[in-house]
N, C-alpha and C. Protein backbone atom coordinates (compact mmCIF):
# COMPACT_ATOMS: atom_id res chain seq x y z
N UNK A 1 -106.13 94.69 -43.35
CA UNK A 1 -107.45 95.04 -43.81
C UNK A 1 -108.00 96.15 -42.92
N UNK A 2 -108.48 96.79 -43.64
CA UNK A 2 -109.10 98.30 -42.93
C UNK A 2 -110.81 97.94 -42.31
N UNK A 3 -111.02 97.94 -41.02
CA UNK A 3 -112.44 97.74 -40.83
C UNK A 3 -112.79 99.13 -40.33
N UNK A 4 -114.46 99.18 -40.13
CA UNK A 4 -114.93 100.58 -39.82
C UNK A 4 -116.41 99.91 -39.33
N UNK A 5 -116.69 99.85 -38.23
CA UNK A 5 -117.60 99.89 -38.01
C UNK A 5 -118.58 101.17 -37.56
N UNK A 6 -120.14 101.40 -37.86
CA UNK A 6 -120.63 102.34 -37.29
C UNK A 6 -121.82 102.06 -36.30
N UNK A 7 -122.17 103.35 -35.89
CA UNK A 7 -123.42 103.52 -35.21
C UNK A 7 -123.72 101.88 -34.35
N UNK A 8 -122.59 101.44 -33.85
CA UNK A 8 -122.79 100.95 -32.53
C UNK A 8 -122.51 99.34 -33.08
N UNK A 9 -121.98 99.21 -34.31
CA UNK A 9 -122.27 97.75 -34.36
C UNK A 9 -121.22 97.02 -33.78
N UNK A 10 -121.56 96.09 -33.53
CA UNK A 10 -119.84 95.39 -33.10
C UNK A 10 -118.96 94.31 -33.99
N UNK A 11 -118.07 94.33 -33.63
CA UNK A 11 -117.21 93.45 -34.67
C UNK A 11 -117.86 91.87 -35.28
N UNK A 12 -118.98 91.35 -34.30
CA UNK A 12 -120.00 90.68 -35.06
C UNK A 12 -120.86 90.57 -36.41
N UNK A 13 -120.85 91.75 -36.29
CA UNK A 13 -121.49 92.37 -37.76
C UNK A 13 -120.64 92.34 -38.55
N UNK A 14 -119.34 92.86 -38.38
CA UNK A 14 -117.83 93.04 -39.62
C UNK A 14 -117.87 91.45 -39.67
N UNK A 15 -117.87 90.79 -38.89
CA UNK A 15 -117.59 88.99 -39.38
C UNK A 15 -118.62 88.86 -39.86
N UNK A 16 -119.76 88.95 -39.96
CA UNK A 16 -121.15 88.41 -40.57
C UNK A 16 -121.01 88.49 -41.89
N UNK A 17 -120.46 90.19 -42.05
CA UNK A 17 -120.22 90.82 -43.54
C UNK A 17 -119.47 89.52 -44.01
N UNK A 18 -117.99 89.67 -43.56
CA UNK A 18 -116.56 88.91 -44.07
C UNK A 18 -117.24 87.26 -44.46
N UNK A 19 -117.81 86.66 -43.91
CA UNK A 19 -118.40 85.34 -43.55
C UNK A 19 -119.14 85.37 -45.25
N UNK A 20 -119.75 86.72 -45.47
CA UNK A 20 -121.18 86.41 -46.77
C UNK A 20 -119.75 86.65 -48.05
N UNK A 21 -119.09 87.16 -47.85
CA UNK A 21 -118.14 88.07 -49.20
C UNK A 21 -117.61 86.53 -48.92
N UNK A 22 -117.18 86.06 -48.28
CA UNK A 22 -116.11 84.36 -47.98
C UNK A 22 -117.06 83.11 -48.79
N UNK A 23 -118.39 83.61 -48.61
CA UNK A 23 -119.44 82.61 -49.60
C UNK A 23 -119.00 82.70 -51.11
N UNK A 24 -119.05 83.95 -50.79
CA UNK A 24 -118.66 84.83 -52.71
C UNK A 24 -117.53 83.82 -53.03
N UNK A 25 -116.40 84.03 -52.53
CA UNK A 25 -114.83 83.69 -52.53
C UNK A 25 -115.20 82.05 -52.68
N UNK A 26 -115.69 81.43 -52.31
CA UNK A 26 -115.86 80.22 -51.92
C UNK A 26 -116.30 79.53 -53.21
N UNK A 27 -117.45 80.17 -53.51
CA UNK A 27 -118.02 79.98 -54.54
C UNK A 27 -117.38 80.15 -56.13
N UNK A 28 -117.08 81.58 -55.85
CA UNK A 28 -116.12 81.51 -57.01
C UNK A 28 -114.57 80.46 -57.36
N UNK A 29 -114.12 80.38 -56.58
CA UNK A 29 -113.45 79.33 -56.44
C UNK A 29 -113.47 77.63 -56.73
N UNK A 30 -114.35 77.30 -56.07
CA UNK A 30 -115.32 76.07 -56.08
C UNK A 30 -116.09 75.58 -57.43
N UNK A 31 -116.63 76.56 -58.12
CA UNK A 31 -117.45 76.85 -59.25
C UNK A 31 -119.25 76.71 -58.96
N UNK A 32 -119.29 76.52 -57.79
CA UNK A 32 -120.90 76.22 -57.02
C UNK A 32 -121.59 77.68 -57.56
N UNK A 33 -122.39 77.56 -58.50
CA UNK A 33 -123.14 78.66 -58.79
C UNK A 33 -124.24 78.63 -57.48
N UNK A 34 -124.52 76.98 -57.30
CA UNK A 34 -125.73 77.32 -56.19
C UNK A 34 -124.83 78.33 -54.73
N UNK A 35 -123.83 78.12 -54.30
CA UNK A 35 -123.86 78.92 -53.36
C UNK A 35 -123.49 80.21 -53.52
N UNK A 36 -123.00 80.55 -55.04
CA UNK A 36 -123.04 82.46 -55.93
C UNK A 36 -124.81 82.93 -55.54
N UNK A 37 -125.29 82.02 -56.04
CA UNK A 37 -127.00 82.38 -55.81
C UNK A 37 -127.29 82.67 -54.48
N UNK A 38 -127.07 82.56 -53.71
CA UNK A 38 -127.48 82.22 -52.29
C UNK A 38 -126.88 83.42 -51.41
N UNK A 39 -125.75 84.15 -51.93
CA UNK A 39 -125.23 85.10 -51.23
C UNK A 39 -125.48 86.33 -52.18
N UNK A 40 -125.82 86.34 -53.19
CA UNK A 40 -126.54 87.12 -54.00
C UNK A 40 -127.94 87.64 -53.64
N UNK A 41 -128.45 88.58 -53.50
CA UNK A 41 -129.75 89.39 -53.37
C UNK A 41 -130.81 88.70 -54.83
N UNK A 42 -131.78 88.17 -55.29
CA UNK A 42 -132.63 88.20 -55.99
C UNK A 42 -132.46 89.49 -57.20
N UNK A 43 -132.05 90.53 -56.63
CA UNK A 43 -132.15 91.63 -56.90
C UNK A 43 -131.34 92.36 -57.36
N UNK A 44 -130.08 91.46 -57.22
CA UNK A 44 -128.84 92.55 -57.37
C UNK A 44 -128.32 92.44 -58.58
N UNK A 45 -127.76 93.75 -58.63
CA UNK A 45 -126.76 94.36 -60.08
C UNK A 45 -125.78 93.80 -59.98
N UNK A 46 -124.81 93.95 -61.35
CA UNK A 46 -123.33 94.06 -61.33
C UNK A 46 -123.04 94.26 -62.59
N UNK A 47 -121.98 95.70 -62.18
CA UNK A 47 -121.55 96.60 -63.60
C UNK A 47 -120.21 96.82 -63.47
N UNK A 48 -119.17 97.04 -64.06
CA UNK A 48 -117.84 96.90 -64.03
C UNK A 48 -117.28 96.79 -65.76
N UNK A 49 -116.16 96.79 -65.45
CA UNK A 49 -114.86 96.55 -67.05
C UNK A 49 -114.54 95.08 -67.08
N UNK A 50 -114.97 94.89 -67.56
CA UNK A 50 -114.66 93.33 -68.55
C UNK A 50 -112.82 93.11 -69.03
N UNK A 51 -112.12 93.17 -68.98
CA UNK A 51 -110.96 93.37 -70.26
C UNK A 51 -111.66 95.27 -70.90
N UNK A 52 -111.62 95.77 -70.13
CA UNK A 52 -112.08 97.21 -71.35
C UNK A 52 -113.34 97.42 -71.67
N UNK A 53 -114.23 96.87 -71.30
CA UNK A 53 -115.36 96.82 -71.70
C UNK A 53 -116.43 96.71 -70.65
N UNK A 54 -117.65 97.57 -70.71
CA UNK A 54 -118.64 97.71 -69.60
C UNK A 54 -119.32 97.00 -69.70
N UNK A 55 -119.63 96.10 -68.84
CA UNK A 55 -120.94 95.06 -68.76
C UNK A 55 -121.57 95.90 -67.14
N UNK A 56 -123.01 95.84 -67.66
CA UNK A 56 -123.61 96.59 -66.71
C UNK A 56 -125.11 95.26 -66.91
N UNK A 57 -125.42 94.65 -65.35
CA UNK A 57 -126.78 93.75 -65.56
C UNK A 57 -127.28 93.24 -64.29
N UNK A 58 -127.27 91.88 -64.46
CA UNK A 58 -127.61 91.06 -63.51
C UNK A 58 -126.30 90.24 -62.96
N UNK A 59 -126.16 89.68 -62.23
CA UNK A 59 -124.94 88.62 -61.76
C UNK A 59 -125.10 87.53 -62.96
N UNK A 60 -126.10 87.36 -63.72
CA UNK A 60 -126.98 85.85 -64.02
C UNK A 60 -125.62 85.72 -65.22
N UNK A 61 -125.04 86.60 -66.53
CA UNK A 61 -123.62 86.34 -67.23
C UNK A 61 -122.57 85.59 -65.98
N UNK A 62 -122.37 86.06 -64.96
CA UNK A 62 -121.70 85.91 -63.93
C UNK A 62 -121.67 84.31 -63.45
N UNK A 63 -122.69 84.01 -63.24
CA UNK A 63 -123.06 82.77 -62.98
C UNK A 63 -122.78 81.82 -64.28
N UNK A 64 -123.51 82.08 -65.72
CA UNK A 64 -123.54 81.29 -66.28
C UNK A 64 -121.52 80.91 -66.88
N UNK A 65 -120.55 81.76 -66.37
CA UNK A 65 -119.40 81.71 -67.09
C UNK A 65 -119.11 80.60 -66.03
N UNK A 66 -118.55 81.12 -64.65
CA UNK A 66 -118.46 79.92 -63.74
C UNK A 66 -118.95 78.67 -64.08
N UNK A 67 -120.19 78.51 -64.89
CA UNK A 67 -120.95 77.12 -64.51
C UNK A 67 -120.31 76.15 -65.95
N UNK A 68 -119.84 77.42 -67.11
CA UNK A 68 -119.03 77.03 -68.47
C UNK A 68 -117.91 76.55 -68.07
N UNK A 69 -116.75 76.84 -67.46
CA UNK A 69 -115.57 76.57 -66.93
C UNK A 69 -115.19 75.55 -66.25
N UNK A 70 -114.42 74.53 -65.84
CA UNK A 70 -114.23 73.77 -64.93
C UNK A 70 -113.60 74.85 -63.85
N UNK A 71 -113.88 74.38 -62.33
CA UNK A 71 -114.11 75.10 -61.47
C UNK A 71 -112.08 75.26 -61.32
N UNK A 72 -111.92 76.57 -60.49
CA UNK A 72 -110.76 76.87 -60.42
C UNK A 72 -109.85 76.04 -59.21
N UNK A 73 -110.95 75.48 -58.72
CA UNK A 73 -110.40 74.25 -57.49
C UNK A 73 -109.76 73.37 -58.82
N UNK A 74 -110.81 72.96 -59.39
CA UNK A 74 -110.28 71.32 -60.77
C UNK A 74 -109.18 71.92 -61.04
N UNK A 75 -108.93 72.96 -61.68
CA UNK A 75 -107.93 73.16 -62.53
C UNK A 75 -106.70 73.65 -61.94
N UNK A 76 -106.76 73.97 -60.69
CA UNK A 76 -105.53 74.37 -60.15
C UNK A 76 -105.03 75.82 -60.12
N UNK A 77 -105.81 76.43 -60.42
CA UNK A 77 -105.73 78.31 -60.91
C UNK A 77 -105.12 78.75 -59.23
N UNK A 78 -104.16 79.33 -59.37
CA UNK A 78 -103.81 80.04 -58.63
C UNK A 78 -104.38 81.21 -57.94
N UNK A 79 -105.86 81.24 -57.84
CA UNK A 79 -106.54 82.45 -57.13
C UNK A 79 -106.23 82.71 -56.21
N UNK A 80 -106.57 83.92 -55.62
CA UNK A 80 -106.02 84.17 -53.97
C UNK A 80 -107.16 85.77 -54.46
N UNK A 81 -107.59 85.73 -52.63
CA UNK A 81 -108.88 86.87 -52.51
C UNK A 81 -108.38 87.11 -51.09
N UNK A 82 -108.35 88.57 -51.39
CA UNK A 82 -108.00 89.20 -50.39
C UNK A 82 -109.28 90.21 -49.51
N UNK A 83 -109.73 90.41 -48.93
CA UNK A 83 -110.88 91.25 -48.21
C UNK A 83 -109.60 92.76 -47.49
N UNK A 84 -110.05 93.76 -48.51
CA UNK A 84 -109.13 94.87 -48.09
C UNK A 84 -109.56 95.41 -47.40
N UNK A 85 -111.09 95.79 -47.52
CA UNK A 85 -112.04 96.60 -46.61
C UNK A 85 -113.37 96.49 -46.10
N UNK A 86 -113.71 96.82 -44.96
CA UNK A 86 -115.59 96.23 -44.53
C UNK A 86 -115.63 97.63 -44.01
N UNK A 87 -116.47 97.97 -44.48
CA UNK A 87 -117.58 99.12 -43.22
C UNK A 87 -118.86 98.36 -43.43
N UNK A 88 -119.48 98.83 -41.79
CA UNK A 88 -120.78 98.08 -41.52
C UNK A 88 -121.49 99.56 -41.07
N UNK A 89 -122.74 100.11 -41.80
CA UNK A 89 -123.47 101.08 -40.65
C UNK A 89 -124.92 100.76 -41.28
N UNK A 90 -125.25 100.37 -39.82
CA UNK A 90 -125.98 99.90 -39.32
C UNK A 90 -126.52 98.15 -40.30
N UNK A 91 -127.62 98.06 -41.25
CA UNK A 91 -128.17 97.25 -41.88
C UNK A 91 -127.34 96.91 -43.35
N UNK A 92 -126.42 98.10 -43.36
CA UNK A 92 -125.62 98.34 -44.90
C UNK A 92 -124.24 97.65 -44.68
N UNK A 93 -123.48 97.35 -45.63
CA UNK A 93 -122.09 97.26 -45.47
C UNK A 93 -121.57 97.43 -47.30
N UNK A 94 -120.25 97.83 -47.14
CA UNK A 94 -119.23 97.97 -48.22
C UNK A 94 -117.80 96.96 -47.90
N UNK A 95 -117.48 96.28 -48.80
CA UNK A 95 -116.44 95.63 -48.85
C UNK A 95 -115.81 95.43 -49.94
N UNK A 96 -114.35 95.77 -50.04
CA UNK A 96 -113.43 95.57 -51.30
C UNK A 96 -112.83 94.33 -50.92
N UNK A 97 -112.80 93.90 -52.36
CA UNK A 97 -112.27 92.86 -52.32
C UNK A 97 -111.38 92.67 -53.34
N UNK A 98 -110.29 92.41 -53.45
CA UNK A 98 -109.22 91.81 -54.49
C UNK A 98 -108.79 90.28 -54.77
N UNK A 99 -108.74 90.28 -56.31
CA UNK A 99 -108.83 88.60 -56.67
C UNK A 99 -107.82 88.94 -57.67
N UNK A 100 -106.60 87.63 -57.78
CA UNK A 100 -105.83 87.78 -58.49
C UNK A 100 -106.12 86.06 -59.07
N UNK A 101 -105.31 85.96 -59.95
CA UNK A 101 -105.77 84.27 -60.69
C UNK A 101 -106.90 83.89 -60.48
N UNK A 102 -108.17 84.82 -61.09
CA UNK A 102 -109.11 84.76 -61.28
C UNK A 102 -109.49 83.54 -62.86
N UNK A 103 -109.57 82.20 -63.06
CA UNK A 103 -109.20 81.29 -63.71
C UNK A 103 -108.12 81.45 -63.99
N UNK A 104 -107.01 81.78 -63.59
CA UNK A 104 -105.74 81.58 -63.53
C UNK A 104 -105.05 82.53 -64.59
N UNK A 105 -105.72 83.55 -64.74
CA UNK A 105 -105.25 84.82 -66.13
C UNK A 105 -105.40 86.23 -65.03
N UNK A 106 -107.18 86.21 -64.70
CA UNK A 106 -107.34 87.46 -64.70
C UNK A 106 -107.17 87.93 -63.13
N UNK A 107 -107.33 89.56 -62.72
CA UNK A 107 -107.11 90.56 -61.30
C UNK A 107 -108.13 90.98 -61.61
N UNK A 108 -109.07 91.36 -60.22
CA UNK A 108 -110.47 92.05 -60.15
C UNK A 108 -109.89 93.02 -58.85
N UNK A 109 -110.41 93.94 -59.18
CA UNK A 109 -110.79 94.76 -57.83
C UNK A 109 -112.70 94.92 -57.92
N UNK A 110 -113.13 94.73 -56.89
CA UNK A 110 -114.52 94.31 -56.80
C UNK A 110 -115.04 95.24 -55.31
N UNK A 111 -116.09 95.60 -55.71
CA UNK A 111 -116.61 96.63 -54.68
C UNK A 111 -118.34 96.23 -54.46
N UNK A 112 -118.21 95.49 -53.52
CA UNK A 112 -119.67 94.85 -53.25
C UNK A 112 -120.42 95.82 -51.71
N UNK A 113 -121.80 96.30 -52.17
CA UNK A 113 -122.53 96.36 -51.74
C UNK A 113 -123.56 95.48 -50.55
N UNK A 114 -123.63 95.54 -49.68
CA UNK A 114 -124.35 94.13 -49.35
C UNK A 114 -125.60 95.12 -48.22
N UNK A 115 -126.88 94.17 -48.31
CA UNK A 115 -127.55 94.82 -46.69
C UNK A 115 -128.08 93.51 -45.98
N UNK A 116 -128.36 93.62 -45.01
CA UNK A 116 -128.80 92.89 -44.30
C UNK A 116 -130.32 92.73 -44.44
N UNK A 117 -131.34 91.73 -44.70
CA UNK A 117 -132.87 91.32 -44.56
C UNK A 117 -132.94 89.77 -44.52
N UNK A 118 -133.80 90.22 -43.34
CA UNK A 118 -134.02 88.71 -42.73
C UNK A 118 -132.83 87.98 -41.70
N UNK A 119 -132.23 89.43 -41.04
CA UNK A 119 -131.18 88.47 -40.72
C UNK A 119 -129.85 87.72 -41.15
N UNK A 120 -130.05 88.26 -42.60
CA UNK A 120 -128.72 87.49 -43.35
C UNK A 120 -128.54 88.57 -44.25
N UNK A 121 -126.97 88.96 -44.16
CA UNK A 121 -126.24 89.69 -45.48
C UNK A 121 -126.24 89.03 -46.87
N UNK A 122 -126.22 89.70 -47.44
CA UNK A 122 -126.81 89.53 -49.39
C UNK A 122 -125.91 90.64 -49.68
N UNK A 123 -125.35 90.24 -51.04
CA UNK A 123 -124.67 91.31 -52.14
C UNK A 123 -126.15 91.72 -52.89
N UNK A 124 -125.98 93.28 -52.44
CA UNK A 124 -127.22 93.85 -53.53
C UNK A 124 -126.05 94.15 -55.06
N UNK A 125 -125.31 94.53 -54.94
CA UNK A 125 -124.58 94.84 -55.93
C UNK A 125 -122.74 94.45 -55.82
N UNK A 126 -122.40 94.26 -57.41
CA UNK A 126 -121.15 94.28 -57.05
C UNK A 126 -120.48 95.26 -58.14
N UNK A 127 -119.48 96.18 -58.26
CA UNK A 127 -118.74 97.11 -59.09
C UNK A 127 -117.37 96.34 -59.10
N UNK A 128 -117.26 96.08 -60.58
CA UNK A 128 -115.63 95.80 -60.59
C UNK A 128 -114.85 96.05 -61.96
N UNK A 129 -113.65 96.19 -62.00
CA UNK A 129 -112.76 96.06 -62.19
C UNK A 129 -111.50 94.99 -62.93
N UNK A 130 -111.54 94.48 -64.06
CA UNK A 130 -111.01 93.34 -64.33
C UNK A 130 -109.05 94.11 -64.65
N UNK A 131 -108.08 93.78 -64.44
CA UNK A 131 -106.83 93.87 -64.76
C UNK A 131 -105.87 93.19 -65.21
């Protein structure tokens, strides 16, 4: 995994990041929409290819499919999430992330946004990729 930290932060901050995207992972996995909510911004987007197709909105489709599904823990889906990349400068960070047996079919490449308020990292946005 490629890290980059800037303007003075220290590798504290790259784990803080890794720690909030690991909520993501966790969650998605798990099927816990409450802890998707929680590492999510109030605020945040997410636009990306579906199978071919642009969905551009809120996380809230996002949430409600997870909460349709039995969780990928129940069912045994072979997911695996990889964290390829973090840059941290300063309050901001970028992290790629790759998911393969995503319910046990689909590959994401996923490009989350996150900033720091209040002390705690939040995905303001996520860009992805379905394959």
């Amino acid at each position: 995994m490629n890290r980059r930290v800037k303007m003075g932060k220290t590798e504290s901050e790259v784990e803080a990041v890794q720690r909030a995207v690991q909520r993501y992972i966790d969650g998605s996995y798990s099927g816990s929409v409450d802890t998707l909510r929680k590492v999510f911004h109030p605020k945040a987007l997410m636009a990306g290819y579906l199978k071919g197709q642009l969905v551009i909105g809120t996380p809230e489709p996002f949430f409600a499919d997870i909460e349709k599904h039995p969780s990928m823990a129940e069912s045994g889906a072979p997911y695996k999430a990889e964290i390829k990349f973090v840059d941290v400068a300063g309050q901001i960070a970028t992290v790629i992330l790759v998911e393969t047996g995503f319910f046990g079919v689909m590959s994401f490449t996923d490009y989350f946004q996150l900033l720091k308020e209040h002390g705690e990292w939040k995905i303001i946005s996520k860009t992805f990729n379905s394959e």
